[in-house]
PDB file of N, CA and C in Angstrom:
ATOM      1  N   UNK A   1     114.298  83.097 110.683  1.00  0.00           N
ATOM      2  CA  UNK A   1     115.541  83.157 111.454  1.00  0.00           C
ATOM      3  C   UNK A   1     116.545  84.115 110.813  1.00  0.00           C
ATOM      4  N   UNK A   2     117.351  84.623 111.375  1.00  0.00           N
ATOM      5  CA  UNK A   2     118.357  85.496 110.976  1.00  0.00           C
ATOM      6  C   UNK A   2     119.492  84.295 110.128  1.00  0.00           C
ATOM      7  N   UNK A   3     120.108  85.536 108.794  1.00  0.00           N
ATOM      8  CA  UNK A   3     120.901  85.123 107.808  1.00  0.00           C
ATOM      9  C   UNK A   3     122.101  84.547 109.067  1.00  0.00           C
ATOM     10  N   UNK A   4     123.184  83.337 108.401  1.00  0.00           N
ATOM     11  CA  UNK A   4     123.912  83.086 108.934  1.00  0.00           C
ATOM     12  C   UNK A   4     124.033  81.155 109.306  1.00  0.00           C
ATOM     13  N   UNK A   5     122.506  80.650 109.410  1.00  0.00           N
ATOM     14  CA  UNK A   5     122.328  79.465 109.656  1.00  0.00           C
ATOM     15  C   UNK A   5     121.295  79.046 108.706  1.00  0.00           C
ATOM     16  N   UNK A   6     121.462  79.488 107.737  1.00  0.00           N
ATOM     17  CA  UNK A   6     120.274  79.540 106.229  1.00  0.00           C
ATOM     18  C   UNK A   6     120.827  80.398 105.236  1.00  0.00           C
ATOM     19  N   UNK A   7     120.378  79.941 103.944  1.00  0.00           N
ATOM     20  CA  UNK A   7     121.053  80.797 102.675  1.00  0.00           C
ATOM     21  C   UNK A   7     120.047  82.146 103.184  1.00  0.00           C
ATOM     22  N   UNK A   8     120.514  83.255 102.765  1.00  0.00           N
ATOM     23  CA  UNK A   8     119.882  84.382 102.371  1.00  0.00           C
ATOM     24  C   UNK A   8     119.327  84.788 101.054  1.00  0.00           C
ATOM     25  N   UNK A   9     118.797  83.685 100.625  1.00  0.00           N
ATOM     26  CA  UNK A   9     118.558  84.043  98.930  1.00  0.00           C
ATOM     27  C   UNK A   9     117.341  85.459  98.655  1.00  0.00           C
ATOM     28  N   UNK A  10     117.125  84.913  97.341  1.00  0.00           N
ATOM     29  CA  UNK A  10     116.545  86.139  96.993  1.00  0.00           C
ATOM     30  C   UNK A  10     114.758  86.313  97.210  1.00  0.00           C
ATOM     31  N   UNK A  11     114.798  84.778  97.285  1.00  0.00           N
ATOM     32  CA  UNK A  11     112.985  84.553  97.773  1.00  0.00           C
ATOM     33  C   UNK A  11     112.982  85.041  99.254  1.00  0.00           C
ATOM     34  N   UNK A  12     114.013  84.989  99.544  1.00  0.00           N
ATOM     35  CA  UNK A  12     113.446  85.410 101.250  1.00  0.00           C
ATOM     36  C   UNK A  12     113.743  86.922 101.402  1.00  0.00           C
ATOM     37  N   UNK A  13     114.733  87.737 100.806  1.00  0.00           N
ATOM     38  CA  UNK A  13     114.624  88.677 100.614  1.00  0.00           C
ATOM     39  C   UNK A  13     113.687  89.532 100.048  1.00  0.00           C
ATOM     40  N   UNK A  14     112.615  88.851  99.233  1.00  0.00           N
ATOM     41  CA  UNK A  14     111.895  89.317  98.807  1.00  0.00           C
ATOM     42  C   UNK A  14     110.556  89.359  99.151  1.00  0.00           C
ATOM     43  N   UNK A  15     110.501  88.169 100.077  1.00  0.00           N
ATOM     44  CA  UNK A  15     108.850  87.738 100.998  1.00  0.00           C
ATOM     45  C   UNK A  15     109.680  89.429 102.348  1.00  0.00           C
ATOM     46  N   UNK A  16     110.852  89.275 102.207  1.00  0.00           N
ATOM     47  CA  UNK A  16     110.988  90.209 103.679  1.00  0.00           C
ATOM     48  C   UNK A  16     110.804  91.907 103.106  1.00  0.00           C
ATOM     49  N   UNK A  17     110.781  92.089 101.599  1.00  0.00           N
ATOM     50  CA  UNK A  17     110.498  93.417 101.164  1.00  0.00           C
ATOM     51  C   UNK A  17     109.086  93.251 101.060  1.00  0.00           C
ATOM     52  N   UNK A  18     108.603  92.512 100.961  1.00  0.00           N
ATOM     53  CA  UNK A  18     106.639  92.566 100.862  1.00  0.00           C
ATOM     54  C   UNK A  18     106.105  92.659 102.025  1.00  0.00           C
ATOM     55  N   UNK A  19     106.367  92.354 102.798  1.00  0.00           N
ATOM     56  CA  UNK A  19     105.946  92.014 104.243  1.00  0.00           C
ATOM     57  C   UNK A  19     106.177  93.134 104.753  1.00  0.00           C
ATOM     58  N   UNK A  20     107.538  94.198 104.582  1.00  0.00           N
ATOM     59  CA  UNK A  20     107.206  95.480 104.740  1.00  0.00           C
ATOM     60  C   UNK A  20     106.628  96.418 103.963  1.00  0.00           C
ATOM     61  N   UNK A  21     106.425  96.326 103.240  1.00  0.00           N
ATOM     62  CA  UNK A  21     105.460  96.933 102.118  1.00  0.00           C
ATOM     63  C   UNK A  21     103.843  96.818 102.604  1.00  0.00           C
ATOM     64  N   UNK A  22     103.737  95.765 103.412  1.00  0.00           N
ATOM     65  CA  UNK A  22     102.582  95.418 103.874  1.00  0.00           C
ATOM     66  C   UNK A  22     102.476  96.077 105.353  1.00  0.00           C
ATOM     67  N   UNK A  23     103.509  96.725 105.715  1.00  0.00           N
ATOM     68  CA  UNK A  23     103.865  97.107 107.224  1.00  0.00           C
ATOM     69  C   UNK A  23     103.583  96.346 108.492  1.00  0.00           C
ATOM     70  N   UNK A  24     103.987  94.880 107.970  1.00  0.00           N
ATOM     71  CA  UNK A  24     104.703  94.330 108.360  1.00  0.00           C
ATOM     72  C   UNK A  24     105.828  94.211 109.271  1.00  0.00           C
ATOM     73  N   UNK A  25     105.778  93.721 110.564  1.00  0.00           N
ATOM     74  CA  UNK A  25     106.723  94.140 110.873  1.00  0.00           C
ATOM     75  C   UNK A  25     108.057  92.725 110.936  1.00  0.00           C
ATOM     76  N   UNK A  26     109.224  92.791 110.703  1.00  0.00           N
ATOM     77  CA  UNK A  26     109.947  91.456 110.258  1.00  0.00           C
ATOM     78  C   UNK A  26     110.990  91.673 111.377  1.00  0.00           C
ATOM     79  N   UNK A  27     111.055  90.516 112.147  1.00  0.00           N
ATOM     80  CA  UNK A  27     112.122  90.043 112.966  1.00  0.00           C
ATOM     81  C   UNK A  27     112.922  89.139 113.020  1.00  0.00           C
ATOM     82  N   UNK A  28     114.352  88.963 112.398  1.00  0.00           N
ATOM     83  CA  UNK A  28     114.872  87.993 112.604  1.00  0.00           C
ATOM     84  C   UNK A  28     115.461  87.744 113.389  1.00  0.00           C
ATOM     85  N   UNK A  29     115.200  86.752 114.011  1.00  0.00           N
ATOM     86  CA  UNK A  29     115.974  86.007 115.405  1.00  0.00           C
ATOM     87  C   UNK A  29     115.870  84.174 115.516  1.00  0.00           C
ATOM     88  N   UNK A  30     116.166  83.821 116.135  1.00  0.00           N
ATOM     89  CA  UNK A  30     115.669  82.642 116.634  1.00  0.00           C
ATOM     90  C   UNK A  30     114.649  82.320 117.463  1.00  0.00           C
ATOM     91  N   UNK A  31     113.565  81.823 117.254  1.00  0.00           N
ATOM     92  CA  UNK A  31     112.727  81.568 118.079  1.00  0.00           C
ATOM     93  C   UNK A  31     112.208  80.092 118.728  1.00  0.00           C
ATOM     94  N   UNK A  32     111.446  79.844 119.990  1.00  0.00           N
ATOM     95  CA  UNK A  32     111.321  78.861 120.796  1.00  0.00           C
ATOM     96  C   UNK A  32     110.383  78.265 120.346  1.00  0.00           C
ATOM     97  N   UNK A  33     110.755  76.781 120.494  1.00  0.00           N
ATOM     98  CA  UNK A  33     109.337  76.241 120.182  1.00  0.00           C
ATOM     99  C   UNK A  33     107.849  76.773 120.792  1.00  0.00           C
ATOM    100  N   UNK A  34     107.833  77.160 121.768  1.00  0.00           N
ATOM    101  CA  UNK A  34     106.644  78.002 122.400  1.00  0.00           C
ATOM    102  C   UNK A  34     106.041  79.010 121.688  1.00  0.00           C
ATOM    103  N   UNK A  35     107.284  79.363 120.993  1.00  0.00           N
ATOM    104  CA  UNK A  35     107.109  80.915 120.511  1.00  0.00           C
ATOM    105  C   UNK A  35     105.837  80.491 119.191  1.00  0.00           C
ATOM    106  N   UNK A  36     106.129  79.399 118.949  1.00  0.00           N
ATOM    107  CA  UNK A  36     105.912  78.591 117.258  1.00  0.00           C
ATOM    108  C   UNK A  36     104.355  77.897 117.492  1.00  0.00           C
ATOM    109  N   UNK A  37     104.425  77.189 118.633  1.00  0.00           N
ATOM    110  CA  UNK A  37     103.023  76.980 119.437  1.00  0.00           C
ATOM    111  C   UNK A  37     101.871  78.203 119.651  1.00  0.00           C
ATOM    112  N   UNK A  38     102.464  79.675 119.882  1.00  0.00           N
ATOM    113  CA  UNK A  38     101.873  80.474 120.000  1.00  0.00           C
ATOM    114  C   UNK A  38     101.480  80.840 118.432  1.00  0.00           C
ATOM    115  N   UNK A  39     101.811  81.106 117.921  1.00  0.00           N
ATOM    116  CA  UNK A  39     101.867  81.315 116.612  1.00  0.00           C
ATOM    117  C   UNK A  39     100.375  80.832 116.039  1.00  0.00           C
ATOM    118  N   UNK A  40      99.986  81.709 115.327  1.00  0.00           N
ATOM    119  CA  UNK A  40      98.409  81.745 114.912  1.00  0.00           C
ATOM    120  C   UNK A  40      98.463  81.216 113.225  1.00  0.00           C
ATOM    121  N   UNK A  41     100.090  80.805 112.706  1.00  0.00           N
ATOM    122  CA  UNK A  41      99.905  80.061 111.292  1.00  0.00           C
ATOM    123  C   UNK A  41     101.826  80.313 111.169  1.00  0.00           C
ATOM    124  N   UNK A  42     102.011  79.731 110.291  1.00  0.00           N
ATOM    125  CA  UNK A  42     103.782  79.927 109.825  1.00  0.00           C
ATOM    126  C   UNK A  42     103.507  79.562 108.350  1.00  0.00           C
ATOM    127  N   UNK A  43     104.847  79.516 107.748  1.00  0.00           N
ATOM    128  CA  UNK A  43     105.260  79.253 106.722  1.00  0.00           C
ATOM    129  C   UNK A  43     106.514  79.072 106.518  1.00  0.00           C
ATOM    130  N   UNK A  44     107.090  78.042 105.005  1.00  0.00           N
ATOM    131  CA  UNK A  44     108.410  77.954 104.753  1.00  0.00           C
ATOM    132  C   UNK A  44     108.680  79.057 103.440  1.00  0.00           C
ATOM    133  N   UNK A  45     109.532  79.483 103.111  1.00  0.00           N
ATOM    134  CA  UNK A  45     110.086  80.135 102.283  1.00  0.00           C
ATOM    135  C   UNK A  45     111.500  79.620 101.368  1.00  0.00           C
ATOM    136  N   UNK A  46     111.417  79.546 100.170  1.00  0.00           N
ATOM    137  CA  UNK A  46     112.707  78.893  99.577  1.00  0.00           C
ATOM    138  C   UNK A  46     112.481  79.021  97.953  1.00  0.00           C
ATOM    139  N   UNK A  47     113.721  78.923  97.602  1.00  0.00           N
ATOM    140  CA  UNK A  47     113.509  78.852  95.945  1.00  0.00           C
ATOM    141  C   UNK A  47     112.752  77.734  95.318  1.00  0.00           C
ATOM    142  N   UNK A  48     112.630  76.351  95.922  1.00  0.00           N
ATOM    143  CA  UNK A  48     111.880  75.246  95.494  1.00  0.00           C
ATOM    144  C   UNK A  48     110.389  75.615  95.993  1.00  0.00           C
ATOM    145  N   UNK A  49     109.965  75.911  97.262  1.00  0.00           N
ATOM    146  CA  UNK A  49     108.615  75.814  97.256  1.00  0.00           C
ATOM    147  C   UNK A  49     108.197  77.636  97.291  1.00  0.00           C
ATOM    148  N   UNK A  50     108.983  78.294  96.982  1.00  0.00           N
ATOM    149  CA  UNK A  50     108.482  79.658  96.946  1.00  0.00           C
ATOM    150  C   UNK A  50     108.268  80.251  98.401  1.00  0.00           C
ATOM    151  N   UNK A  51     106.795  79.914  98.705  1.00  0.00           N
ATOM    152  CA  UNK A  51     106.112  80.255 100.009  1.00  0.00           C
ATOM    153  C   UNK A  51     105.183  78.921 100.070  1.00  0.00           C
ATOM    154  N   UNK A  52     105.461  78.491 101.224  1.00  0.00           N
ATOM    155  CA  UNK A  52     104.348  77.197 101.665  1.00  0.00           C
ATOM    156  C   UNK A  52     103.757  77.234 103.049  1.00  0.00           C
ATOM    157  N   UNK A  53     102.638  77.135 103.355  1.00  0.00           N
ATOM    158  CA  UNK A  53     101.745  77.022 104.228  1.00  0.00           C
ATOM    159  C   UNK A  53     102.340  75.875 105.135  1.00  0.00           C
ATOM    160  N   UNK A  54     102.395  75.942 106.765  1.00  0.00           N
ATOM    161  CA  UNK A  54     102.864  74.916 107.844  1.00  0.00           C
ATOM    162  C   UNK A  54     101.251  74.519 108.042  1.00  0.00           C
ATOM    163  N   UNK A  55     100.949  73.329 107.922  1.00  0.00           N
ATOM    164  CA  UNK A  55      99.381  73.115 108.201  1.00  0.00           C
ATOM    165  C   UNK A  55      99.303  73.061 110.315  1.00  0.00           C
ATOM    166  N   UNK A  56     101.134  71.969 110.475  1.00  0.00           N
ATOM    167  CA  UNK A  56     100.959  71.489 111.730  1.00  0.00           C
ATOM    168  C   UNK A  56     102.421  71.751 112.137  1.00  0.00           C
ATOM    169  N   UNK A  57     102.623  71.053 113.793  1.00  0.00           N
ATOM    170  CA  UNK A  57     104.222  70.849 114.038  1.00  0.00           C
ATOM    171  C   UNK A  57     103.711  69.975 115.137  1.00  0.00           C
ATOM    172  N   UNK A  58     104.545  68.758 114.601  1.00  0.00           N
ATOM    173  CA  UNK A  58     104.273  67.592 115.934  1.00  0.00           C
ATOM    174  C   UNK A  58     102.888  67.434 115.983  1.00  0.00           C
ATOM    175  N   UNK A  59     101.877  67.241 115.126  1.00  0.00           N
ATOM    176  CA  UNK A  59     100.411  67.255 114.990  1.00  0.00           C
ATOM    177  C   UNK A  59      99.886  68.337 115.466  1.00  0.00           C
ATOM    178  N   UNK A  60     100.193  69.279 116.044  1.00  0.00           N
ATOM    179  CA  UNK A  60      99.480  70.713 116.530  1.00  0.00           C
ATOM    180  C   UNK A  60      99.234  71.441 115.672  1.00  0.00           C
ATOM    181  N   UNK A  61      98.090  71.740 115.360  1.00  0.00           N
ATOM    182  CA  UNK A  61      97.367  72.666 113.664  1.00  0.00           C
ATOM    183  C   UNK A  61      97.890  74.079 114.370  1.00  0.00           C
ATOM    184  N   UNK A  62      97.558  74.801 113.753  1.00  0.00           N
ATOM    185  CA  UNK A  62      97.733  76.257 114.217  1.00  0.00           C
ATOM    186  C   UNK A  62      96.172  76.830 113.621  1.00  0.00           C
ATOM    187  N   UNK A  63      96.175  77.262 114.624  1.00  0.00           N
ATOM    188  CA  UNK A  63      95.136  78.454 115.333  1.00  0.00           C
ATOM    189  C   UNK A  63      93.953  79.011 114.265  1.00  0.00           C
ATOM    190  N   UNK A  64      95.075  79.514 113.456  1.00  0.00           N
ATOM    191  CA  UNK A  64      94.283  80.599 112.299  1.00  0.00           C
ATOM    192  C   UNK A  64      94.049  79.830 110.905  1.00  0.00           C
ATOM    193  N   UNK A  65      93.251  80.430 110.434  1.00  0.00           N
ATOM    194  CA  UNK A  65      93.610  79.882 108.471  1.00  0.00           C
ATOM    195  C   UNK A  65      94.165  80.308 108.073  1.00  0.00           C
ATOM    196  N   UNK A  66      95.168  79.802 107.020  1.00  0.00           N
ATOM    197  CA  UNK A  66      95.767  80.277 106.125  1.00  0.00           C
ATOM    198  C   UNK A  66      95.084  81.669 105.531  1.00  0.00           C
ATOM    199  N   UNK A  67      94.584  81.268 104.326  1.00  0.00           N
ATOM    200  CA  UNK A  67      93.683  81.826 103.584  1.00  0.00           C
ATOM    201  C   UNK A  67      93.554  83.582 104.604  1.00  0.00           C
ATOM    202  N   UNK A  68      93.653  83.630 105.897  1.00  0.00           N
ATOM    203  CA  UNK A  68      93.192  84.635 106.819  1.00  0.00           C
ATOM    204  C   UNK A  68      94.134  85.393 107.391  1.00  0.00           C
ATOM    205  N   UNK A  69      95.484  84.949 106.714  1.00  0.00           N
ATOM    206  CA  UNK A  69      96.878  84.868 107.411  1.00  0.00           C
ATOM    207  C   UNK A  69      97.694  86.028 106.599  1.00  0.00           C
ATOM    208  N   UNK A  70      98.299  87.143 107.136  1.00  0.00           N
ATOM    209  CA  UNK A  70      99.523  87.914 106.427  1.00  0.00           C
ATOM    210  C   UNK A  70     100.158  87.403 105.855  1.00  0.00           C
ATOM    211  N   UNK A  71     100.680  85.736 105.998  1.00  0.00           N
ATOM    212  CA  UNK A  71     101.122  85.077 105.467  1.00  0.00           C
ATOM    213  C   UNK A  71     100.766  84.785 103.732  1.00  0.00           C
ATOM    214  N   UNK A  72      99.280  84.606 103.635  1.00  0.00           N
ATOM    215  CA  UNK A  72      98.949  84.286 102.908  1.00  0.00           C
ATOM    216  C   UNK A  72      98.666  85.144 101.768  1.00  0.00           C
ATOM    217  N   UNK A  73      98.669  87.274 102.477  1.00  0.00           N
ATOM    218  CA  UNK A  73      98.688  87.843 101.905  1.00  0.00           C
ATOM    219  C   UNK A  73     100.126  87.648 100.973  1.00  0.00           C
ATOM    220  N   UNK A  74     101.009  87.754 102.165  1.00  0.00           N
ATOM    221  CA  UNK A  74     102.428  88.162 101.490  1.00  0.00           C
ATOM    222  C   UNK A  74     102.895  87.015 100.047  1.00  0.00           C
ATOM    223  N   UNK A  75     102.112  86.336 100.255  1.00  0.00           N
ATOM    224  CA  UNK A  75     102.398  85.218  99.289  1.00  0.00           C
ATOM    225  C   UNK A  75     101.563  85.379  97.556  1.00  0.00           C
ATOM    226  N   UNK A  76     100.294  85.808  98.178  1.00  0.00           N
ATOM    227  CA  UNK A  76      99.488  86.413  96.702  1.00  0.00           C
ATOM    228  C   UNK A  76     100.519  87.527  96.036  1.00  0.00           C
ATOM    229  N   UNK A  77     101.028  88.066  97.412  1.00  0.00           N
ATOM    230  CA  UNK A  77     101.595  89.282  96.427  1.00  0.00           C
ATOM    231  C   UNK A  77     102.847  88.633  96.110  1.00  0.00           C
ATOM    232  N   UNK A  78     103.932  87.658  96.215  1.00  0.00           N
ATOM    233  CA  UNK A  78     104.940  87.269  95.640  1.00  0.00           C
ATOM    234  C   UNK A  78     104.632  86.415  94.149  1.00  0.00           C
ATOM    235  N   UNK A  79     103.493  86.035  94.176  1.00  0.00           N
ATOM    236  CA  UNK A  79     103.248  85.110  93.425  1.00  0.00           C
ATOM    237  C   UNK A  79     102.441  86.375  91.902  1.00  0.00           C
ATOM    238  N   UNK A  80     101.679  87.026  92.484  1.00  0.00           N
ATOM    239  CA  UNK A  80     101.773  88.574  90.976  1.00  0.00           C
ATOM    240  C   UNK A  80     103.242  89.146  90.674  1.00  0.00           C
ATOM    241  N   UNK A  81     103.927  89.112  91.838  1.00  0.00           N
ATOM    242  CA  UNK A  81     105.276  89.388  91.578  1.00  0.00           C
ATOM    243  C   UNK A  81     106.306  88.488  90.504  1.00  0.00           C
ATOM    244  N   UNK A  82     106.311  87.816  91.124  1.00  0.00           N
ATOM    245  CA  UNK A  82     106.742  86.607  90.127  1.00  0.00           C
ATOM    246  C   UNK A  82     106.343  86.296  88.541  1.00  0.00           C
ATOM    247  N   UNK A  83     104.803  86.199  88.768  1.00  0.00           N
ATOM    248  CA  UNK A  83     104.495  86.386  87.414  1.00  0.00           C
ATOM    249  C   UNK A  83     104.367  87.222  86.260  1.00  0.00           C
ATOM    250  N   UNK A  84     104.628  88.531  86.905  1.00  0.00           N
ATOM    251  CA  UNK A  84     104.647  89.691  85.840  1.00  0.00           C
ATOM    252  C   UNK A  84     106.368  89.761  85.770  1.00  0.00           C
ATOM    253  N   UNK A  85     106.990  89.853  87.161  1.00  0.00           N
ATOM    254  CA  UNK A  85     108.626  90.031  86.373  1.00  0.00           C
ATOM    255  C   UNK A  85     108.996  89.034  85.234  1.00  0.00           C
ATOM    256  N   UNK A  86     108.034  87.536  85.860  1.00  0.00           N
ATOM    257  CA  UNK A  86     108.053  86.334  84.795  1.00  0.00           C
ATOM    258  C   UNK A  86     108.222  86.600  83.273  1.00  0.00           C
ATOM    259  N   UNK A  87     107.108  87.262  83.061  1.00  0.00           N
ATOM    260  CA  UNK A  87     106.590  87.201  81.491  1.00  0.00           C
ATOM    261  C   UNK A  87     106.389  89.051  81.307  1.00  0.00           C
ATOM    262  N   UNK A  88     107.135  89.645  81.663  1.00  0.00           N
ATOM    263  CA  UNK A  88     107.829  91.215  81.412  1.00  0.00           C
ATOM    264  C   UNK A  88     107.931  91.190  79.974  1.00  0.00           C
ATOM    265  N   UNK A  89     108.427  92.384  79.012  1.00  0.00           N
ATOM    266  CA  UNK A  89     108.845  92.036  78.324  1.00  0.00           C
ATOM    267  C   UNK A  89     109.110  90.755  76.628  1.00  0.00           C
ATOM    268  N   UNK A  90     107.693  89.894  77.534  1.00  0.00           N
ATOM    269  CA  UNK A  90     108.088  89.079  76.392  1.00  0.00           C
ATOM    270  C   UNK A  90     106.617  89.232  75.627  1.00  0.00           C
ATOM    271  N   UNK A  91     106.571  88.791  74.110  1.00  0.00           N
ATOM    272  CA  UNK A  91     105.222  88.642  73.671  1.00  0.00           C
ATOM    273  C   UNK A  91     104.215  86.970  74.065  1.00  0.00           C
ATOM    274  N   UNK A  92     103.185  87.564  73.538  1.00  0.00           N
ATOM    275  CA  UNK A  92     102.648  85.990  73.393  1.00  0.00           C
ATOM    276  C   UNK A  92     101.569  86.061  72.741  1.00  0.00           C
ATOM    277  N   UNK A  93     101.518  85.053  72.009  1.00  0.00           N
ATOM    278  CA  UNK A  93     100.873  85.166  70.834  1.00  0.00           C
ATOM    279  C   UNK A  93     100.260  83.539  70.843  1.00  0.00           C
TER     280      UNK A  93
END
């Protein structure tokens, strides 16, 4: 959804720079429950769960697998992201 009725933090800013990096294309708007029914997989985005997989809504699975999902790309790549800005810089021994 578009900034305004949700924080704009920096995890979502940053699933929305990967996703174009991935060419991707990112729309924020509001969308219909139909729209969400159509939908071949979703996800949540946030500083607590990072990126999380929607399995269902109202018991309705969605369509696609994860695992098979842009979604799931954009998330491998936040999650190398994360872990190298993570541990940048530091030693380990």
């Amino acid at each position: 959804p578009p900034a305004g009725n949700i924080l704009p933090g920096i995890t979502r800013a940053t699933i929305i720079e990967l996703a174009k990096e991935l060419d991707i294309t990112v729309v924020e708007k509001h969308f219909t429950i139909e729209e969400v029914y159509k939908a071949d997989n979703a996800f949540f985005v946030g500083t607590a769960v990072e990126v999380a997989p929607i399995a269902s809504i109202n018991g309705e699975k969605f369509k696609g697998l994860w695992e098979d999902s842009a979604g799931h790309n954009i998330y491998l790549m936040y999650r190398q992201k994360v872990r190298y800005n993570h541990y940048q810089g530091l030693t380990i021994v």
